[in-house]
PDB file of N, CA and C in Angstrom:
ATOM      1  N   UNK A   1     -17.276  28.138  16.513  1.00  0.00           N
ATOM      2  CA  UNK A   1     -17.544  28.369  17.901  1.00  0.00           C
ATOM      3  C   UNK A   1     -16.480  29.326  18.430  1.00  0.00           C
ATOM      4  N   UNK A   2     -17.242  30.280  19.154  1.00  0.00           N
ATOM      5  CA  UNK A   2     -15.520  31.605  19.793  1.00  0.00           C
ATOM      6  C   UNK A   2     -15.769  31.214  21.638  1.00  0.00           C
ATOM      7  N   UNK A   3     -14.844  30.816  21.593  1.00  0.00           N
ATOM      8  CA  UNK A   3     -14.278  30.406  23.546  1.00  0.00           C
ATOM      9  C   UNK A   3     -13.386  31.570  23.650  1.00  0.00           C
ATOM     10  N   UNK A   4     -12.930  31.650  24.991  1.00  0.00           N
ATOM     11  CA  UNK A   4     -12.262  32.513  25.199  1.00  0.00           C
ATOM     12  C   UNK A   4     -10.627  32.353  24.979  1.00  0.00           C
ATOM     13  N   UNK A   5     -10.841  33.358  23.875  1.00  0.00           N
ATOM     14  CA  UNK A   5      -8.929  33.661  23.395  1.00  0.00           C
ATOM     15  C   UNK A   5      -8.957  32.402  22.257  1.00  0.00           C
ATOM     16  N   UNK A   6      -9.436  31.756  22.107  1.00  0.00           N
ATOM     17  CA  UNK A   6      -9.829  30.739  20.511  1.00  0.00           C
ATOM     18  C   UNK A   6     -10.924  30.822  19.916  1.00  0.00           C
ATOM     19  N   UNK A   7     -10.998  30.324  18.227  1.00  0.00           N
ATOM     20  CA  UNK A   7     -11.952  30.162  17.916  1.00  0.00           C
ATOM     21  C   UNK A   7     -11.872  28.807  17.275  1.00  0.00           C
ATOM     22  N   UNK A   8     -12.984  27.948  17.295  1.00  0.00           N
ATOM     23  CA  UNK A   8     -12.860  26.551  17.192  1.00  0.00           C
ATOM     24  C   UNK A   8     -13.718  26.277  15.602  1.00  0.00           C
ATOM     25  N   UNK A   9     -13.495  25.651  14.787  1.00  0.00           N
ATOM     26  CA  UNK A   9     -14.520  25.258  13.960  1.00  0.00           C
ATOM     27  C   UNK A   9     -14.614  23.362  14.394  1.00  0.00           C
ATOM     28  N   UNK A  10     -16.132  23.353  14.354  1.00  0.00           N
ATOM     29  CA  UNK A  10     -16.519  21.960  14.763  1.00  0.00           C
ATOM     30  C   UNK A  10     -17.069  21.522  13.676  1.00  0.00           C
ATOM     31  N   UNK A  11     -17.394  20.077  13.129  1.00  0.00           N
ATOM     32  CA  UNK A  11     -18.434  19.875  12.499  1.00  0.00           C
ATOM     33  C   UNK A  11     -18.225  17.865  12.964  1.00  0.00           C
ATOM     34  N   UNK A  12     -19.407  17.268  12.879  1.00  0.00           N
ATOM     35  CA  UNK A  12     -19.580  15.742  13.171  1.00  0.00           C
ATOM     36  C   UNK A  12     -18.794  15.129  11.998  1.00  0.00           C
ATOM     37  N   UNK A  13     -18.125  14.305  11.925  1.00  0.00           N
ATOM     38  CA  UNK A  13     -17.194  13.549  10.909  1.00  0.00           C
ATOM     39  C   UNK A  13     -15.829  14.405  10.462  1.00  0.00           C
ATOM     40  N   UNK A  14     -15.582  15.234  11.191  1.00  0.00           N
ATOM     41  CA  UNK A  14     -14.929  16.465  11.111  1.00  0.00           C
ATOM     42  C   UNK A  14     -13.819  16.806  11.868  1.00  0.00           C
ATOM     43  N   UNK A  15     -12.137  16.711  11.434  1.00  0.00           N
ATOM     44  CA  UNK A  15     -11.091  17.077  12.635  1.00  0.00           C
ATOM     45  C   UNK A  15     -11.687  18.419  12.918  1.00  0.00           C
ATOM     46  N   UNK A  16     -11.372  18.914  14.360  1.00  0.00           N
ATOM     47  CA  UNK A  16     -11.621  20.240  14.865  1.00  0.00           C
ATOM     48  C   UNK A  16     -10.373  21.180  14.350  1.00  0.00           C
ATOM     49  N   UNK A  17     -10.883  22.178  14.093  1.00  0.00           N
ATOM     50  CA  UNK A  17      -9.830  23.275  13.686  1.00  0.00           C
ATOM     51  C   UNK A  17     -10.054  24.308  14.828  1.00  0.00           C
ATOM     52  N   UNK A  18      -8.612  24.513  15.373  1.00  0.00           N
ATOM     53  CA  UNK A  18      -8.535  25.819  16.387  1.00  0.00           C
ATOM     54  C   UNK A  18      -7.295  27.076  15.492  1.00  0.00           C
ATOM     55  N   UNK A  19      -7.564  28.091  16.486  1.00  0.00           N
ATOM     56  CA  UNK A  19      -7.211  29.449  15.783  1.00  0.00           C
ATOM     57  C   UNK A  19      -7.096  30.659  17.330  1.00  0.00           C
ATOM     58  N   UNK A  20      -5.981  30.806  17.813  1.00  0.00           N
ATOM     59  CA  UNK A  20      -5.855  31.843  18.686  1.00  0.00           C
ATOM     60  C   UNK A  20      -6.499  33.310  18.275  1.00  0.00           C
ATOM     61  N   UNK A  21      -6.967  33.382  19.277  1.00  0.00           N
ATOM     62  CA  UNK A  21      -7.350  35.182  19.000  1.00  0.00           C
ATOM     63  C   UNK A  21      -6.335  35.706  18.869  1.00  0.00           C
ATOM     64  N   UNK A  22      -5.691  36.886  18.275  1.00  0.00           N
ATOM     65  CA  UNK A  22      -4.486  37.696  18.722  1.00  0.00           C
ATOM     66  C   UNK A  22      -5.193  38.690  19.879  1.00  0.00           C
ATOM     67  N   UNK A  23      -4.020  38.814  20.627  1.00  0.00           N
ATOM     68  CA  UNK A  23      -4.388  39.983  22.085  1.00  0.00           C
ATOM     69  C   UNK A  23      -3.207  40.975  21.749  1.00  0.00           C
ATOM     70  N   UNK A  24      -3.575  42.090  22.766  1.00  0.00           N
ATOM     71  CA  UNK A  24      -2.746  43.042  23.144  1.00  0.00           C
ATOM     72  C   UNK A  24      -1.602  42.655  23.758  1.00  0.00           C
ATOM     73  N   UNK A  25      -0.287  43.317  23.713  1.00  0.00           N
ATOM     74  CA  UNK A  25       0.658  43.009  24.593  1.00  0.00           C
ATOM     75  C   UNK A  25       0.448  43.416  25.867  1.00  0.00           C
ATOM     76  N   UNK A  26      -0.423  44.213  26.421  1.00  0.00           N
ATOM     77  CA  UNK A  26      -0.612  44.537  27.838  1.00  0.00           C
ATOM     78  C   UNK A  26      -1.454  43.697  28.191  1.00  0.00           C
ATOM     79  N   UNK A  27      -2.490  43.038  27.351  1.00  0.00           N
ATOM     80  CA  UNK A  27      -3.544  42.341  28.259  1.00  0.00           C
ATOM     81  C   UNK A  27      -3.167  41.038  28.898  1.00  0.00           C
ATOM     82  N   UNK A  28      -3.615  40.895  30.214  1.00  0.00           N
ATOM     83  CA  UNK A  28      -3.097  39.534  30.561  1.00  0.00           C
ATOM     84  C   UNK A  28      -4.449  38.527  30.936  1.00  0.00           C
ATOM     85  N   UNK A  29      -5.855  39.438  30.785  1.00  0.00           N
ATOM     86  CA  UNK A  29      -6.716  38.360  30.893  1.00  0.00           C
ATOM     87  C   UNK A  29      -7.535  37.822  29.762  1.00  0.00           C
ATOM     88  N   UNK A  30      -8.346  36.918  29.929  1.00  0.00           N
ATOM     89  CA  UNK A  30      -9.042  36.683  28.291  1.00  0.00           C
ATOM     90  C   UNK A  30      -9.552  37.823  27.856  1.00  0.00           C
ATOM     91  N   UNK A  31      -9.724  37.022  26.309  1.00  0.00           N
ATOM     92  CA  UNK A  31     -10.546  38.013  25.153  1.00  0.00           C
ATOM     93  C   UNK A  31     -11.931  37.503  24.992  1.00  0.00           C
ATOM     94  N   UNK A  32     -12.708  38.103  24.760  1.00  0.00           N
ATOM     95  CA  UNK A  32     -14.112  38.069  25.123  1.00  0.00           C
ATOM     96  C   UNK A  32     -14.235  38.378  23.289  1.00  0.00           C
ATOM     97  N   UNK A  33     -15.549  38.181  22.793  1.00  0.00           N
ATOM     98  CA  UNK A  33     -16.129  38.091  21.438  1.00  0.00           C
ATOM     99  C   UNK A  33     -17.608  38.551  21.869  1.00  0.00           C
ATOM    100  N   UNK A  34     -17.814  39.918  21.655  1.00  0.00           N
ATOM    101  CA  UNK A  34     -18.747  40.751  22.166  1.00  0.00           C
ATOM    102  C   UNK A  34     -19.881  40.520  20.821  1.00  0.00           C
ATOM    103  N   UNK A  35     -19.233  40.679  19.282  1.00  0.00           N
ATOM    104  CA  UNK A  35     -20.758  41.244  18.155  1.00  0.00           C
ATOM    105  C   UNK A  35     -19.905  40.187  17.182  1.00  0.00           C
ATOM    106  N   UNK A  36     -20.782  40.062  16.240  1.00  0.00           N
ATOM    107  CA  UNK A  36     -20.077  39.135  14.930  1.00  0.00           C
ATOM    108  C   UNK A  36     -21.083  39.704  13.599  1.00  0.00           C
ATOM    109  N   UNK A  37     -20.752  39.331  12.580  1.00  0.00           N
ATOM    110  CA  UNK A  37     -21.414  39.510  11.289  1.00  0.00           C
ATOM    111  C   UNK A  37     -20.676  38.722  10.312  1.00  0.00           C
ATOM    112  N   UNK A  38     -21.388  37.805   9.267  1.00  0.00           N
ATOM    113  CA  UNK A  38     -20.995  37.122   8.172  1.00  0.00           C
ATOM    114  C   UNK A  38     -21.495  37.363   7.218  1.00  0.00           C
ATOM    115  N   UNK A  39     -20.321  37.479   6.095  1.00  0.00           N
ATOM    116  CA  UNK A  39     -20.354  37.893   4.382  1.00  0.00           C
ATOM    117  C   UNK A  39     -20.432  36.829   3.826  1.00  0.00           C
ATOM    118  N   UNK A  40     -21.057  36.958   3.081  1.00  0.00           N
ATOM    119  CA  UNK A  40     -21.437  35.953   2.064  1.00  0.00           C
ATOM    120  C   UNK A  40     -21.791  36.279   0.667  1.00  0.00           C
ATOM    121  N   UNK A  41     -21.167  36.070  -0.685  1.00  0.00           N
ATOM    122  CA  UNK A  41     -21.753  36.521  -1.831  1.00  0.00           C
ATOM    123  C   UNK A  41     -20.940  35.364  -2.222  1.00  0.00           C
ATOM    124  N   UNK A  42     -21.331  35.449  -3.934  1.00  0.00           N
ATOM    125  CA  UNK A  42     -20.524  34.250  -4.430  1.00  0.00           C
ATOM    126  C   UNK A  42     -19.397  33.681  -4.552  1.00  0.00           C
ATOM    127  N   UNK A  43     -18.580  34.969  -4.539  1.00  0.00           N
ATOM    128  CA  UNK A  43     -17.213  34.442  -4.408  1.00  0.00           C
ATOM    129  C   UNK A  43     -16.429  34.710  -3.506  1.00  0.00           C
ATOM    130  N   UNK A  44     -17.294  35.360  -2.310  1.00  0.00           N
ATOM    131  CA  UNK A  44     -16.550  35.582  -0.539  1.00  0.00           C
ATOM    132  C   UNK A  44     -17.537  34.898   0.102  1.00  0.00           C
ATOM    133  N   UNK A  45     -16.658  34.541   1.116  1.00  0.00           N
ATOM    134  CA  UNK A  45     -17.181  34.335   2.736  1.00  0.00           C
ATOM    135  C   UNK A  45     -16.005  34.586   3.850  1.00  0.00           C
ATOM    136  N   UNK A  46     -16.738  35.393   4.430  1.00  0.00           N
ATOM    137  CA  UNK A  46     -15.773  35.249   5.808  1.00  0.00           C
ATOM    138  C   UNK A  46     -16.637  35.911   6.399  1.00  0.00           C
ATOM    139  N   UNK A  47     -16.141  36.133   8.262  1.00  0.00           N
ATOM    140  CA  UNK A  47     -16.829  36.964   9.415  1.00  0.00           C
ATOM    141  C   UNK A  47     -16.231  37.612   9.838  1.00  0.00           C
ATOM    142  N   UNK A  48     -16.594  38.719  10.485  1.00  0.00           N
ATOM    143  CA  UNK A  48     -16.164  39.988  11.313  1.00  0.00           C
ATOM    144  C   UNK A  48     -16.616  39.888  12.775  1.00  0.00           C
ATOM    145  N   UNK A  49     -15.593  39.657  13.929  1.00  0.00           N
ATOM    146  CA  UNK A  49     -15.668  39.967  15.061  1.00  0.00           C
ATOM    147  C   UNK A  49     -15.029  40.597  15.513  1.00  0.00           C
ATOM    148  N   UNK A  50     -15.836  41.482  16.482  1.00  0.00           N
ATOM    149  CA  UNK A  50     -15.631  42.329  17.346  1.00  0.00           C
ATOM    150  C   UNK A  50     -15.260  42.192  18.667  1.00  0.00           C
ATOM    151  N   UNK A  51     -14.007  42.383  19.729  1.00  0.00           N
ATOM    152  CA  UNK A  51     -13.932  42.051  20.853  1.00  0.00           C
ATOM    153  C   UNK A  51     -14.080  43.111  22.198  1.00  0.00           C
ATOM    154  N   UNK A  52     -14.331  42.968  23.066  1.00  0.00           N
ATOM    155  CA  UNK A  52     -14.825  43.643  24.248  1.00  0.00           C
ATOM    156  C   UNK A  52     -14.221  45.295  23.930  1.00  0.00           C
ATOM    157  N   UNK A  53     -13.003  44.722  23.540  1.00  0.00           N
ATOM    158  CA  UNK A  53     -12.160  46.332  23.728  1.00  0.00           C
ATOM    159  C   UNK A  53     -12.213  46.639  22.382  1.00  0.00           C
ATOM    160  N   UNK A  54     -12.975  46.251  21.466  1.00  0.00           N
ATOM    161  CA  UNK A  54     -13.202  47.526  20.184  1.00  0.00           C
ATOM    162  C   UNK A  54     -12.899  46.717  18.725  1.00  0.00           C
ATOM    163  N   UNK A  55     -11.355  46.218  19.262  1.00  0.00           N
ATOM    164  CA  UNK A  55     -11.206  45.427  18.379  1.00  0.00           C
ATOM    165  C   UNK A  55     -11.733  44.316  16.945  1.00  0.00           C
ATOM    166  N   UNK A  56     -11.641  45.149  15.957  1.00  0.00           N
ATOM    167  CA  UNK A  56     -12.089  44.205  14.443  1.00  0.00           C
ATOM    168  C   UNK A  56     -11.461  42.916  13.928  1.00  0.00           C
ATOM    169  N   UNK A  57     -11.592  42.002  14.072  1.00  0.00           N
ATOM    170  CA  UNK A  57     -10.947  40.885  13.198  1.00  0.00           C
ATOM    171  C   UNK A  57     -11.837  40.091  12.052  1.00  0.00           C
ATOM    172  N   UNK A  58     -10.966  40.063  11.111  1.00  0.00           N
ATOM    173  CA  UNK A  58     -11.348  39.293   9.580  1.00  0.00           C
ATOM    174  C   UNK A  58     -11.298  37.804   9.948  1.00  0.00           C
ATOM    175  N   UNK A  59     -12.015  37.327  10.171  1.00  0.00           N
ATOM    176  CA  UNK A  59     -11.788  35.312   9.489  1.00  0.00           C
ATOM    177  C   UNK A  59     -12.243  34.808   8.518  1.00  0.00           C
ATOM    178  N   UNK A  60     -11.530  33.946   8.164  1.00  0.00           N
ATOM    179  CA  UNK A  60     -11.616  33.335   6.885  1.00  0.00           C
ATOM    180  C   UNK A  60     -11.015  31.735   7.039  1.00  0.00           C
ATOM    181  N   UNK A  61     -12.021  30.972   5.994  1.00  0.00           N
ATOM    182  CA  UNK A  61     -11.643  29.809   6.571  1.00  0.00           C
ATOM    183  C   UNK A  61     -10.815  29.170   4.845  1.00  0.00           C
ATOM    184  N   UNK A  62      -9.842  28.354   5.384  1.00  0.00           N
ATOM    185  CA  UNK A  62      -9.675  28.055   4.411  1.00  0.00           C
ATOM    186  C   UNK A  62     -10.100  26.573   3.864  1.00  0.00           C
ATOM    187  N   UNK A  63     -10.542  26.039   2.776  1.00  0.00           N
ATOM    188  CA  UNK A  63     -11.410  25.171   2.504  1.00  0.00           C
ATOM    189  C   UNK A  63     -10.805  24.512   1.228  1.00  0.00           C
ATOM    190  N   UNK A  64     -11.150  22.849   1.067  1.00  0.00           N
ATOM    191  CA  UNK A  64     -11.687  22.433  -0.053  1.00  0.00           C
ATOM    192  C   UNK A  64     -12.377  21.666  -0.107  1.00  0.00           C
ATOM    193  N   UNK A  65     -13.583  21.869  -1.080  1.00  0.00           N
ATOM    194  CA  UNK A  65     -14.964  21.032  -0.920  1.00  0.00           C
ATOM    195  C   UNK A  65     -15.468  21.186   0.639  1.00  0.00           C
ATOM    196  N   UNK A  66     -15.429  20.099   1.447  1.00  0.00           N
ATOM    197  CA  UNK A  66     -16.194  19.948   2.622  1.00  0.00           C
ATOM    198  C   UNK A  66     -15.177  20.128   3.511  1.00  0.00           C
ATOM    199  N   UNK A  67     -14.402  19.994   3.332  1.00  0.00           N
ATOM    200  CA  UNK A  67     -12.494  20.010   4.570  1.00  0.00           C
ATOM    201  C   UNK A  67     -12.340  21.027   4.228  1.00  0.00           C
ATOM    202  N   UNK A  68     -12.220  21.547   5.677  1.00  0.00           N
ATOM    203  CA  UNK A  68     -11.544  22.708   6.467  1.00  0.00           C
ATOM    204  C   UNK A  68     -10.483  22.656   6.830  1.00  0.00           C
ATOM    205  N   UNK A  69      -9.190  23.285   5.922  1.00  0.00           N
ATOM    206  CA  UNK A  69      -7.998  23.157   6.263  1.00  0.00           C
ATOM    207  C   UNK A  69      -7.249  24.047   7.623  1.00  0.00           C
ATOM    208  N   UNK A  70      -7.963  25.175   7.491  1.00  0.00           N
ATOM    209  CA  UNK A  70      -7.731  26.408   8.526  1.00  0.00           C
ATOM    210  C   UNK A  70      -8.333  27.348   8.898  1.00  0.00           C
ATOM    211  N   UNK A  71      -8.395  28.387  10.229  1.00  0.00           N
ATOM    212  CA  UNK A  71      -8.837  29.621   9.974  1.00  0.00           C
ATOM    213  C   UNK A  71      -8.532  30.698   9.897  1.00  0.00           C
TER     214      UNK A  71
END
């Protein structure tokens, strides 16, 4: 899930994992999550978001089995 200036992973039976956006040093209001796209092949996964002002970010979650350690 992307809120503003975090991104949250949820799941039911599941601690929540949070993850700050990084911002600009000039910006002082939120970050917005404008486009997204997810990779997937056999031995990647992660997503690409895009934020209001242009900005690319990589996530990646880190995992074992069903637990989500981070993002």
């Amino acid at each position: 899930m992307v809120c503003e200036n975090f991104l949250v992973y949820k799941k039911v039976d599941h601690e929540d994992r949070e993850c700050p956006i990084p911002v600009r040093n000039e910006q002082s209001e939120g970050l917005f999550i404008v486009a997204h796209a997810t990779f997937f092949t056999k031995n990647l996964f992660f997503f690409l978001i895009q934020s209001e002002f242009g900005d690319l970010y990589k996530v990646s979650m880190e995992c074992t089995g069903d637990k989500v350690h981070g993002l």
